[in-house]
N, C-alpha and C. Protein backbone atom coordinates (compact mmCIF):
# COMPACT_ATOMS: atom_id res chain seq x y z
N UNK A 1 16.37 -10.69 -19.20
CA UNK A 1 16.52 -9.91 -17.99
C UNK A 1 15.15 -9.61 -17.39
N UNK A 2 15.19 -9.42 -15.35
CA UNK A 2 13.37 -9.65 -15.38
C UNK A 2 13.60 -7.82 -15.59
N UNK A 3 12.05 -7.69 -16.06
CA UNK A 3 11.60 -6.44 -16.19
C UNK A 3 10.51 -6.33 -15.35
N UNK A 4 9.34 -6.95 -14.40
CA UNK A 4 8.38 -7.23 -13.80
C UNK A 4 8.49 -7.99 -12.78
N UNK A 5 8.33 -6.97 -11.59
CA UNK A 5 8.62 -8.13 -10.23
C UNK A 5 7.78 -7.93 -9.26
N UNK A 6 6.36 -8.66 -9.11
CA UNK A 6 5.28 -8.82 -8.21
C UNK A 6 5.49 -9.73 -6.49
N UNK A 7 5.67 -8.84 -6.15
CA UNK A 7 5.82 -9.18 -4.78
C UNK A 7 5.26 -8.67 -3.23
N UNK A 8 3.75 -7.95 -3.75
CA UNK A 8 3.08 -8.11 -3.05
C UNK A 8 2.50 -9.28 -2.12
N UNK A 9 1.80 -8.71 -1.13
CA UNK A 9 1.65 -9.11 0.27
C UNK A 9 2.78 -10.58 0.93
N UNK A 10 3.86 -10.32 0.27
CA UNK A 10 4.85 -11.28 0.88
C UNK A 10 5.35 -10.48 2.19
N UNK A 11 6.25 -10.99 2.83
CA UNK A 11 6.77 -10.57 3.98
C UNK A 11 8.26 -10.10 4.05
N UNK A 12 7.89 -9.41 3.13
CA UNK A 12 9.50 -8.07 3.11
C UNK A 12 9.79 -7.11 3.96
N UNK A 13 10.31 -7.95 4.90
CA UNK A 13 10.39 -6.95 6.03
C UNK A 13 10.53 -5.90 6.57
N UNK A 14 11.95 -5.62 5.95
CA UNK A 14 12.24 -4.59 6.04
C UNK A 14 12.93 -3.77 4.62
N UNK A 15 13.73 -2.75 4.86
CA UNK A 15 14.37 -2.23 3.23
C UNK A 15 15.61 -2.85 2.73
N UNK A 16 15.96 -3.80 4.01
CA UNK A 16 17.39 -4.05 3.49
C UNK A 16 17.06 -5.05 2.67
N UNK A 17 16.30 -5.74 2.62
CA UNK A 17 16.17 -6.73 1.51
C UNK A 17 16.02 -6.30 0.45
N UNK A 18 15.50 -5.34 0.22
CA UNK A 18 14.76 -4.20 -0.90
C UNK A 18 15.67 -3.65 -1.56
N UNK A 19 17.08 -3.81 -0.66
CA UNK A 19 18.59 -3.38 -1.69
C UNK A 19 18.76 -4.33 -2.30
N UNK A 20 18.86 -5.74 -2.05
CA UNK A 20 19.20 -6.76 -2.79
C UNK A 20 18.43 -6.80 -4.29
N UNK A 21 17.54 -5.77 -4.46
CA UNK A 21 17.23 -5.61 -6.08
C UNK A 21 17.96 -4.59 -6.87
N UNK A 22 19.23 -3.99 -6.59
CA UNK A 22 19.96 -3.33 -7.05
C UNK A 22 21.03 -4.43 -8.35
N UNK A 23 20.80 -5.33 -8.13
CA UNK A 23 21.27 -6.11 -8.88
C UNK A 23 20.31 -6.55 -10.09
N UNK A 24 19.07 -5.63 -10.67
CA UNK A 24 18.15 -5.88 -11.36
C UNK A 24 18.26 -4.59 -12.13
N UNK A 25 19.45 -4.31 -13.47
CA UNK A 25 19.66 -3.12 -13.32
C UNK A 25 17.58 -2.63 -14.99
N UNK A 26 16.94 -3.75 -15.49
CA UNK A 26 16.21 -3.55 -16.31
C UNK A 26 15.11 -3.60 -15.79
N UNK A 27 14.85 -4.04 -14.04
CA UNK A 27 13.29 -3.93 -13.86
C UNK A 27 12.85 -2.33 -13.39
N UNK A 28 11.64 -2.33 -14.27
CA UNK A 28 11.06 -1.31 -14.36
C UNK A 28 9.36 -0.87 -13.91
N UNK A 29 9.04 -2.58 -13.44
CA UNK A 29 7.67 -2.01 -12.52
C UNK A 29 7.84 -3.31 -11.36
N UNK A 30 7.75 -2.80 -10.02
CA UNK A 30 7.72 -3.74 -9.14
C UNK A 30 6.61 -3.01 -8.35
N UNK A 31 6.40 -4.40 -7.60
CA UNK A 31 5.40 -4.16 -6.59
C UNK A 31 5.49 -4.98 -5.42
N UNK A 32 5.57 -3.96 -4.76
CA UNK A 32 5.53 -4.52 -3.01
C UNK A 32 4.98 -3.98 -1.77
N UNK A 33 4.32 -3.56 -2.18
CA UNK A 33 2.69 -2.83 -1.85
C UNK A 33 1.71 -4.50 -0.47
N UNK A 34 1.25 -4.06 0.69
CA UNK A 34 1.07 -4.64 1.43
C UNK A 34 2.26 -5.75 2.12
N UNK A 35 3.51 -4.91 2.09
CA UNK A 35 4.62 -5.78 2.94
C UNK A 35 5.09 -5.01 3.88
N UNK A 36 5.33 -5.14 4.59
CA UNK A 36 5.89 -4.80 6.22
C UNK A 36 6.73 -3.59 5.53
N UNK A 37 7.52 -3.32 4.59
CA UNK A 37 8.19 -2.61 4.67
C UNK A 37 8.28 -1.26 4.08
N UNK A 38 6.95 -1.43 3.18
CA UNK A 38 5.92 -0.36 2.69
C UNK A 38 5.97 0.71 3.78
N UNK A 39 6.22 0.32 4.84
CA UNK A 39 5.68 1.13 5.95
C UNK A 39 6.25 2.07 6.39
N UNK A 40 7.68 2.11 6.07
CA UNK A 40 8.78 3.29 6.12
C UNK A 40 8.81 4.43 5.78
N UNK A 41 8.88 5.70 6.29
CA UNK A 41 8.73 6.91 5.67
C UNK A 41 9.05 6.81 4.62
N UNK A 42 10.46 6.43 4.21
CA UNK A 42 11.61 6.81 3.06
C UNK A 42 11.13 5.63 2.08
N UNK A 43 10.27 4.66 2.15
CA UNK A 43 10.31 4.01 1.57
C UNK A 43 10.19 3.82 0.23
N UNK A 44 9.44 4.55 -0.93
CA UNK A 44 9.43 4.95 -2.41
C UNK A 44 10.91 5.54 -2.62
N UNK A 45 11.59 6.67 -1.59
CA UNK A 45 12.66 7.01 -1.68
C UNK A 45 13.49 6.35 -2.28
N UNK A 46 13.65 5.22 -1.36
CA UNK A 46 14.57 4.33 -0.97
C UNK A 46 14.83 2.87 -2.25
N UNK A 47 13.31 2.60 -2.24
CA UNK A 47 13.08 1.84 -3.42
C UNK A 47 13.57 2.28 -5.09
N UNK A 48 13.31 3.65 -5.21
CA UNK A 48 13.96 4.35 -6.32
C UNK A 48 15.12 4.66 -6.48
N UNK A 49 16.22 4.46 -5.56
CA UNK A 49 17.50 4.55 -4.76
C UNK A 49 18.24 3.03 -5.37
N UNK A 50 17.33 2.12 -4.98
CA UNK A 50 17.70 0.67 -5.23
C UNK A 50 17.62 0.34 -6.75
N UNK A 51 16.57 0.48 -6.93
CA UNK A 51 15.67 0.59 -8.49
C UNK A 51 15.62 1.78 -9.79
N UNK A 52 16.83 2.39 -9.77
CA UNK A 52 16.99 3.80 -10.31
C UNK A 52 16.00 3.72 -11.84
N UNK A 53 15.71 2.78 -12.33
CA UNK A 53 15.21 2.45 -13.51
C UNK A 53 13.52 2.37 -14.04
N UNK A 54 12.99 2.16 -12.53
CA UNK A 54 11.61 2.04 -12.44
C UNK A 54 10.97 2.72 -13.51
N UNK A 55 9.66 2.31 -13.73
CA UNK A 55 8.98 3.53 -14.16
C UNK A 55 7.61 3.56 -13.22
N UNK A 56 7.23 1.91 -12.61
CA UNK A 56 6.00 1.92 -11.80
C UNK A 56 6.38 1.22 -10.74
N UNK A 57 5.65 1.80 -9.46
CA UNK A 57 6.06 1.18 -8.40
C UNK A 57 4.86 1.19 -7.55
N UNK A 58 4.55 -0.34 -6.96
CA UNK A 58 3.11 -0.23 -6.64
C UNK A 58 1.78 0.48 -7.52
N UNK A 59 2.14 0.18 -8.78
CA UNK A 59 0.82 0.81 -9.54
C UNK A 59 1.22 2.32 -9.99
N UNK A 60 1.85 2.53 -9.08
CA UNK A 60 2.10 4.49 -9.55
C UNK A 60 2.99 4.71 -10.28
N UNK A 61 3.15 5.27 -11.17
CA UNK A 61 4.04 5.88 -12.47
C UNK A 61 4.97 6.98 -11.15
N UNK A 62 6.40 6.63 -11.66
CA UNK A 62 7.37 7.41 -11.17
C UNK A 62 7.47 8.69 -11.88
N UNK A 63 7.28 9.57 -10.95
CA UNK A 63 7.68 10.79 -12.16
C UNK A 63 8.89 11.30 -12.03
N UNK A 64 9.93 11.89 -12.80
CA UNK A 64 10.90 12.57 -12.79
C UNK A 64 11.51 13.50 -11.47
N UNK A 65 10.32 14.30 -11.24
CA UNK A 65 10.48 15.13 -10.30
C UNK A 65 10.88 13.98 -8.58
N UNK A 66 9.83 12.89 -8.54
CA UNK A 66 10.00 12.27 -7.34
C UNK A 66 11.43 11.28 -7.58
N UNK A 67 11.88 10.77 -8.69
CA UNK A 67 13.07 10.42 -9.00
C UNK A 67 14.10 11.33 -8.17
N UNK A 68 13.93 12.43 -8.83
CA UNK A 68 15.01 13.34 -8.33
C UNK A 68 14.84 13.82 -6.60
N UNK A 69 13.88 14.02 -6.29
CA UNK A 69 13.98 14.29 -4.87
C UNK A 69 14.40 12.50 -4.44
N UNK A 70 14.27 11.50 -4.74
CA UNK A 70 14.94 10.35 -4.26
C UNK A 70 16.41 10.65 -4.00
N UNK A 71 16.49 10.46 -5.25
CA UNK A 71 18.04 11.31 -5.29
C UNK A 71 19.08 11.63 -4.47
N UNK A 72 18.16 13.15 -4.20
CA UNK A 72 18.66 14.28 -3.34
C UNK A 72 18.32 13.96 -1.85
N UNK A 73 17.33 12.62 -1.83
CA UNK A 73 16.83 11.96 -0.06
C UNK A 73 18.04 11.03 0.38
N UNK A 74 18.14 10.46 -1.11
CA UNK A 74 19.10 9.48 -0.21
C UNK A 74 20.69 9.64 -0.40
N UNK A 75 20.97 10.13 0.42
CA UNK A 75 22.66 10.63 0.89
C UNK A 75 23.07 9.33 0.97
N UNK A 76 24.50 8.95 1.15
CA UNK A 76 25.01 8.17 2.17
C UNK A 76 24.84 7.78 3.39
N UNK A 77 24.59 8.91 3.91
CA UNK A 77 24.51 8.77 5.35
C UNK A 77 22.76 8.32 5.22
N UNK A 78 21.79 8.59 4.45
CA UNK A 78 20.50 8.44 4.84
C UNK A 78 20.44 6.90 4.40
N UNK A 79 21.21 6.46 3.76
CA UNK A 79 21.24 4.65 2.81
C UNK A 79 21.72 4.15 4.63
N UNK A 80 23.45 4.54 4.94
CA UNK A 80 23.45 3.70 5.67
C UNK A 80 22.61 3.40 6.96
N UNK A 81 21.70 4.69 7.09
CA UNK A 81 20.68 4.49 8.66
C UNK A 81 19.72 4.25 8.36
N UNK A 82 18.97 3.68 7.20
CA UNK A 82 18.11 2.93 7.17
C UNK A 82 18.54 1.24 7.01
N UNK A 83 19.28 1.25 6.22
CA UNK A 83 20.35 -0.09 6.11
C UNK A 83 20.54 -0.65 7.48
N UNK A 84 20.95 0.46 8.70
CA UNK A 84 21.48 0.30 9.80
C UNK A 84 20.53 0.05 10.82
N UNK A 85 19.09 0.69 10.24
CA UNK A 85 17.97 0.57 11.35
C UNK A 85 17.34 -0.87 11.51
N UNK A 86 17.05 -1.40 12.47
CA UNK A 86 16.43 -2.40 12.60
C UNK A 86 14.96 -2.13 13.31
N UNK A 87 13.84 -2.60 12.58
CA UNK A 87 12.21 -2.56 13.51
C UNK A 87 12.31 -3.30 13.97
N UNK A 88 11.45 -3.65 15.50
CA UNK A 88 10.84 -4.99 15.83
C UNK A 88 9.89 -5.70 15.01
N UNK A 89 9.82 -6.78 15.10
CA UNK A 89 8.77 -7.45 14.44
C UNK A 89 7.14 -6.99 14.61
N UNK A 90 6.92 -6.47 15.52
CA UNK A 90 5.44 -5.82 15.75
C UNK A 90 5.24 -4.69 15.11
N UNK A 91 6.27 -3.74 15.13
CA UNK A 91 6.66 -2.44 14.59
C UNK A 91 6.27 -2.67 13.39
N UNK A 92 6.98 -3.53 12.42
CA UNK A 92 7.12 -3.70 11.36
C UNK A 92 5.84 -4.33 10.44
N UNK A 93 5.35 -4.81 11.06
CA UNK A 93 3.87 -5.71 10.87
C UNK A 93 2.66 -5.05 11.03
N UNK A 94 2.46 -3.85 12.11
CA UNK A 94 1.33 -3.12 11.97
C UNK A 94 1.88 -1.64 11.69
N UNK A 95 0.76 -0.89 10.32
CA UNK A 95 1.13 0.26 10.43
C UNK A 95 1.11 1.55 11.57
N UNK A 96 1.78 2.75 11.24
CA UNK A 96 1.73 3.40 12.43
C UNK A 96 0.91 4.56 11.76
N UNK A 97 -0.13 4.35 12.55
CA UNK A 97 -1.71 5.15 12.39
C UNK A 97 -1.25 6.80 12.75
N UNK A 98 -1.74 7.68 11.76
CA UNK A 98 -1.97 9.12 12.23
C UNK A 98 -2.91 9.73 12.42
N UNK A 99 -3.43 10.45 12.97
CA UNK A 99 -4.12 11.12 13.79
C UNK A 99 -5.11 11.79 12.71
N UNK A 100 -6.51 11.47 12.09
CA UNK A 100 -6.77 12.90 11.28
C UNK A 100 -7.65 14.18 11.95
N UNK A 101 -7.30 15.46 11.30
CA UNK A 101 -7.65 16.30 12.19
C UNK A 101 -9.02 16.84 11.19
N UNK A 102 -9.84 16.52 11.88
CA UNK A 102 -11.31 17.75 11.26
C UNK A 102 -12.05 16.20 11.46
N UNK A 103 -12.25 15.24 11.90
CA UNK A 103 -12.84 14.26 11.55
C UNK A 103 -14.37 14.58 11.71
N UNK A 104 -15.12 14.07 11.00
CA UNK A 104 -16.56 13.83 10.83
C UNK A 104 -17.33 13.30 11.70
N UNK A 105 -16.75 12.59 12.66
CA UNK A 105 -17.58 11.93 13.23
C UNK A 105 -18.21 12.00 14.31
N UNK A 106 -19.35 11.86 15.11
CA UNK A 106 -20.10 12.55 15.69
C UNK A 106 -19.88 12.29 17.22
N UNK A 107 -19.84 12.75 17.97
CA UNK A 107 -19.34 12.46 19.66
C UNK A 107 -17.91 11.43 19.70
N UNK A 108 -17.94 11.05 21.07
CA UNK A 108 -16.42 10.33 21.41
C UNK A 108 -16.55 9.16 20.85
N UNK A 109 -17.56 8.43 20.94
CA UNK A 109 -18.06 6.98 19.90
C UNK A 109 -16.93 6.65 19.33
N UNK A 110 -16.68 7.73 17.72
CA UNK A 110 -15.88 7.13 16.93
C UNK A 110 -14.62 8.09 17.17
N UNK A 111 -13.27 7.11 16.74
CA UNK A 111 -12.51 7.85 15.73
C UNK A 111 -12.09 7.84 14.36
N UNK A 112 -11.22 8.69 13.97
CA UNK A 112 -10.27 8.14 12.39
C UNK A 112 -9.21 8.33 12.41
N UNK A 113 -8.75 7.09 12.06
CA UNK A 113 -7.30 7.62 11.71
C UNK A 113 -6.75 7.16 10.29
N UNK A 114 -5.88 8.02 9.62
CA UNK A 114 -5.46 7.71 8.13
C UNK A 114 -4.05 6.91 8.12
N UNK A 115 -4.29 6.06 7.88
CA UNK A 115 -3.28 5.03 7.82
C UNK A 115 -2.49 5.08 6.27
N UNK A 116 -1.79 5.48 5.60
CA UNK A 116 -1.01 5.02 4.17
C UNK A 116 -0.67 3.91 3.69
N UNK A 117 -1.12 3.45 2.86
CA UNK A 117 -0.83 2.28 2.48
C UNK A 117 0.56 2.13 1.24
N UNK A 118 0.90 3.28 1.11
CA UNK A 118 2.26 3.75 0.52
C UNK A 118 2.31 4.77 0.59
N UNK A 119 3.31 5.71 0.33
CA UNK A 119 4.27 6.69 0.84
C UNK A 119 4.41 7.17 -0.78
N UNK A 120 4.09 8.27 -1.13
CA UNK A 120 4.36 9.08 -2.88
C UNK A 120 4.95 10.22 -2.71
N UNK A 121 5.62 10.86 -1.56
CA UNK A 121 6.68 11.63 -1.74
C UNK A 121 5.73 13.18 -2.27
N UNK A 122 4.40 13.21 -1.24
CA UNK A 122 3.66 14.42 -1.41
C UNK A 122 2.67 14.37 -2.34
N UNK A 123 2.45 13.19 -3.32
CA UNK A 123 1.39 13.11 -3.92
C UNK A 123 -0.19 13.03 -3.72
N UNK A 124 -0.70 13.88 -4.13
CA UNK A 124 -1.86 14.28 -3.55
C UNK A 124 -3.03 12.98 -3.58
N UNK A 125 -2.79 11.79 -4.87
CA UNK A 125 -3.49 10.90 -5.25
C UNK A 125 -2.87 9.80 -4.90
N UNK A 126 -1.87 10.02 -3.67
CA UNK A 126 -1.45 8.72 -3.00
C UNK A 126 -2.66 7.61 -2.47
N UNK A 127 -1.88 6.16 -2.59
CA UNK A 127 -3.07 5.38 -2.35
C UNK A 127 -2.93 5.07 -0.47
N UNK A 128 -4.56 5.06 0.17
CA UNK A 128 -4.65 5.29 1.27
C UNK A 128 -5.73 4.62 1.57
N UNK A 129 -5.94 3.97 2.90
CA UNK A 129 -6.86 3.61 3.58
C UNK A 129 -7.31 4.44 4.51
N UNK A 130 -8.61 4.52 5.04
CA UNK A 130 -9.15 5.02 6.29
C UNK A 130 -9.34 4.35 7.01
N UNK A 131 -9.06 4.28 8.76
CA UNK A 131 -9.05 3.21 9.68
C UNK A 131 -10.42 3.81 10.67
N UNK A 132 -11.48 3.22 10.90
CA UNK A 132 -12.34 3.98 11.93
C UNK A 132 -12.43 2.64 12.81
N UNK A 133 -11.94 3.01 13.95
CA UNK A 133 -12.49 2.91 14.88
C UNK A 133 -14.11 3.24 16.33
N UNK A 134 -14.61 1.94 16.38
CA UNK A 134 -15.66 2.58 16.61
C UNK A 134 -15.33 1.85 18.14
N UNK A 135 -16.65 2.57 19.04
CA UNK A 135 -16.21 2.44 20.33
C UNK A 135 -16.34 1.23 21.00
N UNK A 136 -16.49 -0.11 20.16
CA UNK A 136 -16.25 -0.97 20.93
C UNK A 136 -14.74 -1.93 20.33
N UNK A 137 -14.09 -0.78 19.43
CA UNK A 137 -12.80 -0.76 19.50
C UNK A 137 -12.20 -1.74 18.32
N UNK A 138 -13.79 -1.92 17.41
CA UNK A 138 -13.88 -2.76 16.47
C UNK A 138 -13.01 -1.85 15.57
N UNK A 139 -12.09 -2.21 13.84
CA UNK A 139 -11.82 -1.66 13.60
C UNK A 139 -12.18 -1.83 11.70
N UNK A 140 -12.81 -0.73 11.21
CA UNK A 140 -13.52 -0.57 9.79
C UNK A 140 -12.80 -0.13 9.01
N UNK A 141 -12.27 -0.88 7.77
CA UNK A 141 -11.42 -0.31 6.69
C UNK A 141 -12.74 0.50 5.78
N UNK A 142 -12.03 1.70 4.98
CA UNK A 142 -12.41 2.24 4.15
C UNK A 142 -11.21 2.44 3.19
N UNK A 143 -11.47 2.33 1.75
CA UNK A 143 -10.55 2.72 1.15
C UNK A 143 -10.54 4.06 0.37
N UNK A 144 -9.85 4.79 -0.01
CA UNK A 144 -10.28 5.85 -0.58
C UNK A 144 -10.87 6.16 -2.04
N UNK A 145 -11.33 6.68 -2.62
CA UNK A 145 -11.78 6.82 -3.81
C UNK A 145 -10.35 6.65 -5.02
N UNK A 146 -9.82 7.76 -4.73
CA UNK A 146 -8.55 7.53 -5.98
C UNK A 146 -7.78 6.13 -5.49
N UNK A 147 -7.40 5.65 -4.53
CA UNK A 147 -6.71 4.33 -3.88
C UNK A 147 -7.90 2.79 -5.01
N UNK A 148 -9.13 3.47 -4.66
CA UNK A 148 -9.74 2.22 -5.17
C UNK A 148 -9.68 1.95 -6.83
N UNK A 149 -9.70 3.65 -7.80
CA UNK A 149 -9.73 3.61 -8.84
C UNK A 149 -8.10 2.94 -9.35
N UNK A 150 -7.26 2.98 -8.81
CA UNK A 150 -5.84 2.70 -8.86
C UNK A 150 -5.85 1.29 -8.94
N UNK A 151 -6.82 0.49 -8.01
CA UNK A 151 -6.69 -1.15 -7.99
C UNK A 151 -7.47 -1.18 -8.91
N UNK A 152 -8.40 -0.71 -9.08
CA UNK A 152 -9.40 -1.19 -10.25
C UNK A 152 -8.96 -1.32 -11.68
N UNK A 153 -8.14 -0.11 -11.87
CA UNK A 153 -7.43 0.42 -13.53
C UNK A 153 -6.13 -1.17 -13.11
N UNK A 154 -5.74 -1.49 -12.15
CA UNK A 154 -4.26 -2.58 -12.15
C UNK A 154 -4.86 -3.80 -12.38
N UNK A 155 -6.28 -4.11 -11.89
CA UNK A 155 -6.80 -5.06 -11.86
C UNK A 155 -7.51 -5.86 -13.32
N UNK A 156 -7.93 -4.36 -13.74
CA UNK A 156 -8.56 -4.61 -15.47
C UNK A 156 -7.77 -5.01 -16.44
N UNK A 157 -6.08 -3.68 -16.49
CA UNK A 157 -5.09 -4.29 -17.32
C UNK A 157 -4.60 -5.75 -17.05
N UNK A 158 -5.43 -6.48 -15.67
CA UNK A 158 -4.28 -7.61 -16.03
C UNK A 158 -5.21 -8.49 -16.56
N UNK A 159 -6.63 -8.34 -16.52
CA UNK A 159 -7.51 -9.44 -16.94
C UNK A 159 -7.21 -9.78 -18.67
N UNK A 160 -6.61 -9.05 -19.31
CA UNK A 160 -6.13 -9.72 -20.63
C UNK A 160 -5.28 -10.36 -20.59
N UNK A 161 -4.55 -10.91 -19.66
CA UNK A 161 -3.38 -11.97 -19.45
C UNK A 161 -3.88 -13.25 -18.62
N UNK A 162 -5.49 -13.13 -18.61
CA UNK A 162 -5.40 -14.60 -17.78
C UNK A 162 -6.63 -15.84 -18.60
N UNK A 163 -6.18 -16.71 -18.38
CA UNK A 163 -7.08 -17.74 -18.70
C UNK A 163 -8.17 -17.77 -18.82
N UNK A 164 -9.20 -18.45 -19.48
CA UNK A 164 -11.36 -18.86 -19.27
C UNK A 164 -11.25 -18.97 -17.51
N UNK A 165 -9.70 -20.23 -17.25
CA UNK A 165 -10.50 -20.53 -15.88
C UNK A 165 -9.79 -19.93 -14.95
N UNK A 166 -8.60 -19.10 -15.32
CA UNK A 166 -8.59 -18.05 -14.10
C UNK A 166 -9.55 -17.22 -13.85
N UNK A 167 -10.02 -16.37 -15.03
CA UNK A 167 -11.31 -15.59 -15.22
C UNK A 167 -12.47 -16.35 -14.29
N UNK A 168 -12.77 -17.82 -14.73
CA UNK A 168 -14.41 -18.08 -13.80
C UNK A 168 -13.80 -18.26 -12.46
N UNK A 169 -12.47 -18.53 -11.96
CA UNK A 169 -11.99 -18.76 -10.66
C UNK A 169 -12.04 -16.68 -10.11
N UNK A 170 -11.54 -16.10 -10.80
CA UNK A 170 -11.92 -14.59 -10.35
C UNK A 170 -13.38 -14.58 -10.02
N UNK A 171 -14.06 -14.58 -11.25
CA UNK A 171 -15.63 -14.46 -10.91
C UNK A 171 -16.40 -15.12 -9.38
N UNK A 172 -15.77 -16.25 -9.57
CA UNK A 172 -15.98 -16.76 -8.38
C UNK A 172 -15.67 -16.28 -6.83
N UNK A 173 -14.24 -15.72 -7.07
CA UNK A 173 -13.82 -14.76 -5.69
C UNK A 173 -14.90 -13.74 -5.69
N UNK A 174 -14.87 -13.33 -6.80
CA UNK A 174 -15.61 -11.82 -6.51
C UNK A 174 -17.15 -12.01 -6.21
N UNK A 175 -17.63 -12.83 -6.47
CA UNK A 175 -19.04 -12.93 -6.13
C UNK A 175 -19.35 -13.37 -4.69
N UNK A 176 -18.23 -14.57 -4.27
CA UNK A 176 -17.98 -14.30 -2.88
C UNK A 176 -17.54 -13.29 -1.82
N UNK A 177 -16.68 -12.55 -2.40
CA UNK A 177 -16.52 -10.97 -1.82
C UNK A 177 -17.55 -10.40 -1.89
N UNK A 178 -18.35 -10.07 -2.61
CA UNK A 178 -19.54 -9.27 -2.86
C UNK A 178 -20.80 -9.79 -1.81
N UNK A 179 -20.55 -11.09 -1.73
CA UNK A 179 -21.77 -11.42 -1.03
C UNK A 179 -21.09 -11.49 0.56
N UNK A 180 -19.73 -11.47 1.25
CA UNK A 180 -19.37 -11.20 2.74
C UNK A 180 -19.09 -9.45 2.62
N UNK A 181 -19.07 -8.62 1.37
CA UNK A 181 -19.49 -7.23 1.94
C UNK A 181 -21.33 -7.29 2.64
N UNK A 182 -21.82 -7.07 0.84
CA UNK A 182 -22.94 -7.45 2.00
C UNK A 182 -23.52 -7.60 2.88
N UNK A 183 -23.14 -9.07 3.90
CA UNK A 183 -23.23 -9.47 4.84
C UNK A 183 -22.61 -8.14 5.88
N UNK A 184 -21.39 -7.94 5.80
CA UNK A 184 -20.81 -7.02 6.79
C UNK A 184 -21.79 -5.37 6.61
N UNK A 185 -21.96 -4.99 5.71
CA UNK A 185 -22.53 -4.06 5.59
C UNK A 185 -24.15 -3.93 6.47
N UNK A 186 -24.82 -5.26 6.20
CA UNK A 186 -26.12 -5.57 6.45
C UNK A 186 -25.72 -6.14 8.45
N UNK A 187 -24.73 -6.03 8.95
CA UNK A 187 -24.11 -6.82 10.17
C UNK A 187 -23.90 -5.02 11.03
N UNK A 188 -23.15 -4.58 10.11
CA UNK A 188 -22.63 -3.18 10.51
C UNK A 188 -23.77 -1.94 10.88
N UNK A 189 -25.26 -2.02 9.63
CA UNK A 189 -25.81 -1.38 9.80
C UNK A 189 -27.09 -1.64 10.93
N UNK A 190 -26.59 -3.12 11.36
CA UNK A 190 -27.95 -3.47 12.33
C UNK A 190 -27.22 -2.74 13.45
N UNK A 191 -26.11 -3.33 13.81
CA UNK A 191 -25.59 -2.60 14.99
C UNK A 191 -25.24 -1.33 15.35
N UNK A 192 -25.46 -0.48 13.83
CA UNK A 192 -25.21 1.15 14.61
C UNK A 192 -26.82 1.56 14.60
N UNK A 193 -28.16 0.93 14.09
CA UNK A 193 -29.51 1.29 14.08
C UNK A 193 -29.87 0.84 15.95
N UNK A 194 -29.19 -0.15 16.65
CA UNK A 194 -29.08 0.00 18.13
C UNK A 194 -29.26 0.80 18.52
């Protein structure tokens, strides 16, 4: 029976597909973290609704308490109007940015806005991106501190499951990542010293 179902950055559109794992009554960590449908308020809700069994979802340990407010979220009536809702395809594909209030940043130049990259049902160590926009409308990911320690701790446990040459094929990504931060960093800081 599967117990592990990785399905990140595929194109899961929406939640109704996300019911069709109700028929998985032993999986207990999935992931679908960077798919269109992450993007739903209700969505951990909803997923725990489908998935009553979980214990990790997107990296995060389910706790009891958010089990149960699933629960108590999803009525009948709240299954069938999300079931029932349809996004557009644009909707569904870019997140919908909120507003943050106290921002840091100095004149009209910039803004921020906090974008979620999942939904934890009030968790304070939810994982999150920062979106800044700067005024020529360019747009700068930041990730957050606990968001990054979260990929890092998912990323380490899996390096004991892979090959010499998945390992030098990683090494290899990452040294190329490392060297186009870099670059962007060394690109980013010429143009705000302007």
């Amino acid at each position: 029976m599967l117990q592990e179902l990785y399905l990140r950055k595929n194109t899961v559109a929406d939640l109704r597909e996300v019911s069709a794992l109700r028929v998985l009554p032993t999986l207990s960590v999935l992931w679908l973290r960077d798919n269109p449908c992450a993007q739903h308020p209700y969505y951990r809700e909803f997923v725990l609704y489908c998935c009553p069994r979980l214990r990790q979802l997107d990296g995060v340990e389910v706790t009891e308490e958010e089990r149960k407010a699933a629960e108590k979220r999803m009525t009948a009536k709240a299954v069938d109007e999300i079931l029932a809702s349809t996004a557009s395809p644009e909707a569904a594909s870019s997140p919908r940015p909120k507003r943050a209030s106290g921002s840091d940043s100095v004149g009209p130049s910039k803004t921020t806005d906090a974008t979620p990259s999942s939904v934890s049902g009030g968790n304070s160590d939810c994982i999150a991106t920062i979106e800044e926009r700067t005024a020529s409308g360019k747009a700068v990911l930041f990730t957050t501190v606990s968001a990054q320690r979260a990929m890092l701790l998912s990323i380490v446990s899996l390096l004991s499951e892979l090959t010499v040459e998945s390992l030098e094929l990683l090494q290899r990504e990452v040294q190329e990542r490392i060297e186009k931060q870099r670059e962007k960093l060394t690109k980013y800081s010429q143009e705000n010293s302007q």
